[in-house]
Protein backbone atom coordinates (compact mmCIF):
# COMPACT_ATOMS: atom_id res chain seq x y z
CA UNK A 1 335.34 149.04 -41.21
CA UNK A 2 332.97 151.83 -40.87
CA UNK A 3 331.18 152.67 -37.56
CA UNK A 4 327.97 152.02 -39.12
CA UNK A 5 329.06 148.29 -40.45
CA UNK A 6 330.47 147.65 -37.02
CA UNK A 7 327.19 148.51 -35.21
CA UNK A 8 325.25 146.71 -37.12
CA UNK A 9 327.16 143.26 -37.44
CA UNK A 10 325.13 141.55 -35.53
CA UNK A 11 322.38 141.77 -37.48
CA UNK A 12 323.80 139.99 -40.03
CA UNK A 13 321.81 136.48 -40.74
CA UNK A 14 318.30 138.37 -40.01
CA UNK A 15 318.78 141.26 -42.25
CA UNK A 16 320.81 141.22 -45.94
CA UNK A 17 322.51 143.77 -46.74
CA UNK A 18 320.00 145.14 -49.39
CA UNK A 19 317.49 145.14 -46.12
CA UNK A 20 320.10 147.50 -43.96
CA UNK A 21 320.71 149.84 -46.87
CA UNK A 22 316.97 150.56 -46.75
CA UNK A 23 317.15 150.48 -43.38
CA UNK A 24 319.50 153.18 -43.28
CA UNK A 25 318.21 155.30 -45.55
CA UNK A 26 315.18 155.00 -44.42
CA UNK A 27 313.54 158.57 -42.98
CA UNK A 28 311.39 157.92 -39.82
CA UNK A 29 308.71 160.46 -37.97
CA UNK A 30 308.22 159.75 -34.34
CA UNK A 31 305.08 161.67 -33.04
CA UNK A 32 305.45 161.53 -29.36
CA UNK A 33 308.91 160.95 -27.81
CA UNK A 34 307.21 159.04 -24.32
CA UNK A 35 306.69 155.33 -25.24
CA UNK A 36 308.13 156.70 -29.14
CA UNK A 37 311.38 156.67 -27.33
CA UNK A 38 311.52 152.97 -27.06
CA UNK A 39 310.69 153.02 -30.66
CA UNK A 40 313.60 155.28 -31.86
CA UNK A 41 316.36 153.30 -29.38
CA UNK A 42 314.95 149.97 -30.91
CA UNK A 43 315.41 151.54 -34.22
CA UNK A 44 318.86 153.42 -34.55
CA UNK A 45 320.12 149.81 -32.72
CA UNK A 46 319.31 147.97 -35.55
CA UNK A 47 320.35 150.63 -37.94
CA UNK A 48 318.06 153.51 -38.45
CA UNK A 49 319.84 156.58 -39.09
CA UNK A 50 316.78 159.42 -40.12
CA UNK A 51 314.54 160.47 -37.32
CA UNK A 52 312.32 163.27 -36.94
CA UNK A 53 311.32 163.46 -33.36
CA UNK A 54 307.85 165.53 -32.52
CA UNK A 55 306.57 166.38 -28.63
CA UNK A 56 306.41 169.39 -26.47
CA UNK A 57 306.72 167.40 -23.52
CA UNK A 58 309.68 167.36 -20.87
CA UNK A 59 310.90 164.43 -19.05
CA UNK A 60 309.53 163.78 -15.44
CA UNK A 61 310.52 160.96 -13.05
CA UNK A 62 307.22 159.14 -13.43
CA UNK A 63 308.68 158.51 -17.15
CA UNK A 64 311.92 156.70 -15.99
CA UNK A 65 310.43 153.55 -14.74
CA UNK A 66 309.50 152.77 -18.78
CA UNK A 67 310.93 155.53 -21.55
CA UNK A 68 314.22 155.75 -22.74
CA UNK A 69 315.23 158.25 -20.31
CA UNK A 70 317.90 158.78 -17.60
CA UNK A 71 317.90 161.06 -14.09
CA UNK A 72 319.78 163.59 -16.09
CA UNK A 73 317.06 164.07 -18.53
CA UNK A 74 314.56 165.28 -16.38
CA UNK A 75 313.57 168.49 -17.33
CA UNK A 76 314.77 168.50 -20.64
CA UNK A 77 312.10 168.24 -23.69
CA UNK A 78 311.66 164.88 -24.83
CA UNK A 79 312.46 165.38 -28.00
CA UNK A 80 315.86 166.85 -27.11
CA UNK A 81 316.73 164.10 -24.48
CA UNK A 82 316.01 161.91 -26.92
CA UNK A 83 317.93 163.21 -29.55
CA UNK A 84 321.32 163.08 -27.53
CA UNK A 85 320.02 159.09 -26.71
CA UNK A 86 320.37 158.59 -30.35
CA UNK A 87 323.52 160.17 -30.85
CA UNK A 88 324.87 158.66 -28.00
CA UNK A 89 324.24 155.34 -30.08
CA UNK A 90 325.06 156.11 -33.38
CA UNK A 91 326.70 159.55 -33.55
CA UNK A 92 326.12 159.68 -37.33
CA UNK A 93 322.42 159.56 -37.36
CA UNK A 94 320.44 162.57 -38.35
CA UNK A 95 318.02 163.42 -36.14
CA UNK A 96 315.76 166.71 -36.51
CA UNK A 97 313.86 167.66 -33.02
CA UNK A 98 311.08 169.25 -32.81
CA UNK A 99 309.76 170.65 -29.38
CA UNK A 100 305.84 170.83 -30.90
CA UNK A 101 302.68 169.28 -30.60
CA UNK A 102 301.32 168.13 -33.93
CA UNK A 103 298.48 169.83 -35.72
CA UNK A 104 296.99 171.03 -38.52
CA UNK A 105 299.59 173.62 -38.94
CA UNK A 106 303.01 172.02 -38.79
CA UNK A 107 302.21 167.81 -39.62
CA UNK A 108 302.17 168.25 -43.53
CA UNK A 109 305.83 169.80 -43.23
CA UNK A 110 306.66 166.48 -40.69
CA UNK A 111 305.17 164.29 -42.50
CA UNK A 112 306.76 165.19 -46.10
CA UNK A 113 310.11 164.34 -44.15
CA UNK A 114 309.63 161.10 -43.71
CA UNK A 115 308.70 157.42 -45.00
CA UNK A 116 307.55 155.88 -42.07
CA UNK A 117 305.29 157.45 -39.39
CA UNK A 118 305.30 156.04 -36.03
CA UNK A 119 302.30 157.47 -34.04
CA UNK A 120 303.01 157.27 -30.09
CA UNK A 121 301.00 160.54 -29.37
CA UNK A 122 299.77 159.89 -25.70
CA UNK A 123 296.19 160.96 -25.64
CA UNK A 124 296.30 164.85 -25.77
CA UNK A 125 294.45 166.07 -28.04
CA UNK A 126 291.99 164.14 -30.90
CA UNK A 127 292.50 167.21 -33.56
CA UNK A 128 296.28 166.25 -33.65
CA UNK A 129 296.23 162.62 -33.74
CA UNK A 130 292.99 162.82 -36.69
CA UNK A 131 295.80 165.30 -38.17
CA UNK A 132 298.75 163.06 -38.31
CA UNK A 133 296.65 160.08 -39.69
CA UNK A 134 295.17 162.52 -42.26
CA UNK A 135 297.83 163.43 -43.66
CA UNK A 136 300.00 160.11 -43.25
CA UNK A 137 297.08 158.62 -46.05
CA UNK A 138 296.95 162.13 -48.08
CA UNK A 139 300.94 161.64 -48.59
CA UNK A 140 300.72 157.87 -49.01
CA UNK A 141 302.94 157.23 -46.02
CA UNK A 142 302.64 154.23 -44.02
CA UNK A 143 301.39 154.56 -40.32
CA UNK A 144 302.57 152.31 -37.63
CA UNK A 145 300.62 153.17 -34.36
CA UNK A 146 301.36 151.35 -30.99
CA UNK A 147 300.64 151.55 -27.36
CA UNK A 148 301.79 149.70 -24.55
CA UNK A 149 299.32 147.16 -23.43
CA UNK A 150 299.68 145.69 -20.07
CA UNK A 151 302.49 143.43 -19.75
CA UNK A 152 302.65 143.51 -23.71
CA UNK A 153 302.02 145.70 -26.73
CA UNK A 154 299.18 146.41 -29.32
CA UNK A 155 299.98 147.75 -32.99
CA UNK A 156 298.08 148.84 -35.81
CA UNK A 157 299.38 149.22 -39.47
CA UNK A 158 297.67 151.98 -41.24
CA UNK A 159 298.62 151.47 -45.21
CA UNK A 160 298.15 154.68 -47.36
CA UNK A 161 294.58 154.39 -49.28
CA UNK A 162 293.58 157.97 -50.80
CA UNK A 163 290.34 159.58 -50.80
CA UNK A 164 288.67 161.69 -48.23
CA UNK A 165 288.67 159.21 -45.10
CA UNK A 166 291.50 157.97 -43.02
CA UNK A 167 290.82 154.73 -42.22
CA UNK A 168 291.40 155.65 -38.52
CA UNK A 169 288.57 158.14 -38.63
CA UNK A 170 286.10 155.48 -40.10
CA UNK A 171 286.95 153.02 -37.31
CA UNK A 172 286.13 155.61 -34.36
CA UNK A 173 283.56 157.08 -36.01
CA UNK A 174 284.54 160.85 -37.18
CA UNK A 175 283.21 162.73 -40.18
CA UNK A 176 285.59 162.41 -43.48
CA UNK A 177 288.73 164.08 -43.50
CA UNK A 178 287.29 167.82 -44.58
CA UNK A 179 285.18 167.93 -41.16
CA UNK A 180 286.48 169.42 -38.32
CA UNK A 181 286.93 167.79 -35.26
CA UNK A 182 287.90 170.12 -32.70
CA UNK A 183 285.21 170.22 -30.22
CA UNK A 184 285.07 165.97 -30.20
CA UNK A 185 286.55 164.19 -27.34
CA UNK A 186 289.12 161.51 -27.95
CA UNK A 187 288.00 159.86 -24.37
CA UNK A 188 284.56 159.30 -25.68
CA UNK A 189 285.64 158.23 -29.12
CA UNK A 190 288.49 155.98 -27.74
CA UNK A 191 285.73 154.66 -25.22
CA UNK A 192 284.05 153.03 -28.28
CA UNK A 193 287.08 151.27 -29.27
CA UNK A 194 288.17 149.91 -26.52
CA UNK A 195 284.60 148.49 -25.67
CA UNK A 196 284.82 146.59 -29.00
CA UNK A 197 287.92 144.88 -27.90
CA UNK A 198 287.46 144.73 -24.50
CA UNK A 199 285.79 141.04 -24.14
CA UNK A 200 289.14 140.14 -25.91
CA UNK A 201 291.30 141.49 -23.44
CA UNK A 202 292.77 140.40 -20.11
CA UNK A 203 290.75 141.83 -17.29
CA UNK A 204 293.52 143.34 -16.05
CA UNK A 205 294.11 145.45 -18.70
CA UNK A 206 290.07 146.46 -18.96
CA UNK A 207 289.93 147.31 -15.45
CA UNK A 208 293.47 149.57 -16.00
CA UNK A 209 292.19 151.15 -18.81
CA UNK A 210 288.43 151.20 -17.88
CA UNK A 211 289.59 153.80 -14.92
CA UNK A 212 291.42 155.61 -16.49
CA UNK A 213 289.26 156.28 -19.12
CA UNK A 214 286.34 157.70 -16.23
CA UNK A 215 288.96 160.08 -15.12
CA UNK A 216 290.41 161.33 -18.28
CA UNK A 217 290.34 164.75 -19.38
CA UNK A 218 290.83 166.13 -23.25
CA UNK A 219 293.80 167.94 -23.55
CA UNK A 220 295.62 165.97 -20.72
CA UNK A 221 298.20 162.83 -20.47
CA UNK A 222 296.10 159.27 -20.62
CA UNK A 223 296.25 158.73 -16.82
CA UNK A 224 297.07 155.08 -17.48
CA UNK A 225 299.14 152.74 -15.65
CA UNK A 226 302.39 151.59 -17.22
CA UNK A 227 305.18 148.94 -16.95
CA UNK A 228 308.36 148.95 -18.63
CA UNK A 229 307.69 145.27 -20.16
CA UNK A 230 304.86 146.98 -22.26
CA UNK A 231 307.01 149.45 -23.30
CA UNK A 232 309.71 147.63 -24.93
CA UNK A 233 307.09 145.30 -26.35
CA UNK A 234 305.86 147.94 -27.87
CA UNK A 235 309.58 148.74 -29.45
CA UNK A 236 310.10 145.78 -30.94
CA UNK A 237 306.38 145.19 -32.08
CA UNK A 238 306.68 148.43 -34.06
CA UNK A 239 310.43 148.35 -35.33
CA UNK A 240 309.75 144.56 -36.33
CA UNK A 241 307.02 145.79 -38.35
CA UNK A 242 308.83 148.83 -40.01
CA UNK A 243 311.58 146.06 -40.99
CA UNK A 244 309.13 143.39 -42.19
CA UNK A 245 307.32 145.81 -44.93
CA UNK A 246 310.70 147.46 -46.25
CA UNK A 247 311.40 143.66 -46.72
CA UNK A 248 308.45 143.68 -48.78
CA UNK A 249 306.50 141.02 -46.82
CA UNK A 250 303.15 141.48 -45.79
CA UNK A 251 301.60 142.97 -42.20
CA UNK A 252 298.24 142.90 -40.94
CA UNK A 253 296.65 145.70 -41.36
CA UNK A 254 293.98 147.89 -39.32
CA UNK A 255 291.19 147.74 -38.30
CA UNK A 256 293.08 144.24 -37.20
CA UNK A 257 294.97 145.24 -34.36
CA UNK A 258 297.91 142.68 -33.20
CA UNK A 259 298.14 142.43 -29.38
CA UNK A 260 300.83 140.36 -27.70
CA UNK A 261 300.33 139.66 -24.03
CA UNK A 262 303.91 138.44 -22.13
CA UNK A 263 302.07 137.05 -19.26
CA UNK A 264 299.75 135.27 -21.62
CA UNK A 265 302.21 134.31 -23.84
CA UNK A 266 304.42 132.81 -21.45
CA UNK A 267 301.43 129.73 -21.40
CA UNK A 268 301.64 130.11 -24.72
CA UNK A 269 298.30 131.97 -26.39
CA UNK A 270 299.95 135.84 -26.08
CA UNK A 271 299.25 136.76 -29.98
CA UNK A 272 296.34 137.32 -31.08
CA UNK A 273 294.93 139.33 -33.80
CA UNK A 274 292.06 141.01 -33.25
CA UNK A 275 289.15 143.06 -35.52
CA UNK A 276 288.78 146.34 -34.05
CA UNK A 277 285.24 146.56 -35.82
CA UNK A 278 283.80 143.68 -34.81
């Protein structure tokens, strides 16, 4: 029996074996190896084998206590650290790592790589996120983006739909995809967002995000507070999804986001799907 069928044996009952095959082959773009590591362990367990993994940034003991990371990763570039986490799962996978931030100059090339684009970009910079949504819709490659949320996860499925206007940059309010957006500020945009959902969230998770969002600065790390349940929710929220449309089934799609809540759920009213415009 081959490594690969031994690995995944378990997931046999939940996934045919027409699923795994396009599970395996399936090519996957990770933009942002923090809370995207979760994603990529969560995904070469259940039997992803392609990864491209995109970030510039190294591993620092404030990422340990919820990133797939060890003590003897810090240091290293995230996207190398995780690479050897991979392999150290399934030594067969192919895994390209790229020590980059995405922009306008290298996310066609990343994106033309894959069929699935997971965006985990923490909030850097607003040029390369726009960027990596752009061109995820130009290439007609579905975009899963998710963020821990609290004690849970949020996700948003971006389909592919042509034309001149990602559908992210019509629900934050940016110019069609020819206009430049270097000199806006993700905080402010992101501000607008969030105050949409906000009377739908816990107030714990307002007041977390509400101060970080006063002390945020363009260009730097999202200052927010993070626990490692949020984290893996936000692993198998995303790899669930990836799974359930190469099954062919149908996922919500943005501006609905899905947000599941542990605490919440655990009195049983943790999923909720909510309109990001409304």
């Amino acid at each position: 029996m081959s490594y690969y069928r031994e690995l995944t044996l378990r997931n046999v009952g939940y996934v045919s074996d027409d699923l795994q095959k396009s599970i395996q082959d399936c090519r996957l773009l990770i933009a942002g190896c923090g809370i995207g590591s979760t994603i990529a362990e969560a995904a070469v367990r259940i039997g992803f084998e392609r990864f491209v993994l995109v970030d510039a940034d190294r591993v620092e003991p404030h990422n340990l206590n919820r990133q797939a990371y060890c003590q003897a990763d810090i240091g290293s570039l995230k996207p190398h650290a995780l690479e050897r986490r991979i392999r150290s799962i399934n030594p067969d996978a192919q895994v390209a790592s790229v020590a980059e931030y995405l922009g306008p100059a290298n996310v066609a090339a990343m994106v033309a790589g894959c069929d699935f684009v997971f965006d985990t970009i923490d909030f850097l910079d607003l040029n390369g996120i726009v960027s990596l949504h752009d061109e995820a819709n130009r290439q007609g490659k579905r975009l899963i983006s998710a963020m821990s949320a609290g004690w849970g996860a949020a996700l948003m499925y971006f389909p592919p739909e042509g034309g001149s206007s990602s559908r992210f940059r019509r629900m934050i309010g940016l110019p069609a995809e020819n206009a430049t957006v270097e000199n806006a500020s993700y905080a402010r945009h992101f501000s607008q967002l969030f105050e949409t959902l906000s009377a739908r969230l816990s107030p714990e998770i307002v007041h977390a995000m509400a101060r970080a969002l006063g002390t945020m600065e363009d260009g730097a790390p999202c200052p927010a507070p993070h626990v490692s349940p949020g984290s893996y929710s936000v692993a198998a929220l995303a790899v669930s999804c990836a799974v359930r449309l190469l099954r062919g089934a149908p996922v919500t799609a943005a501006p609905n986001l899905i947000l599941v809540d542990l605490f919440a759920e655990l009195t049983g009213a943790g999923i909720r799907v909510l309109d990001a415009t409304a």
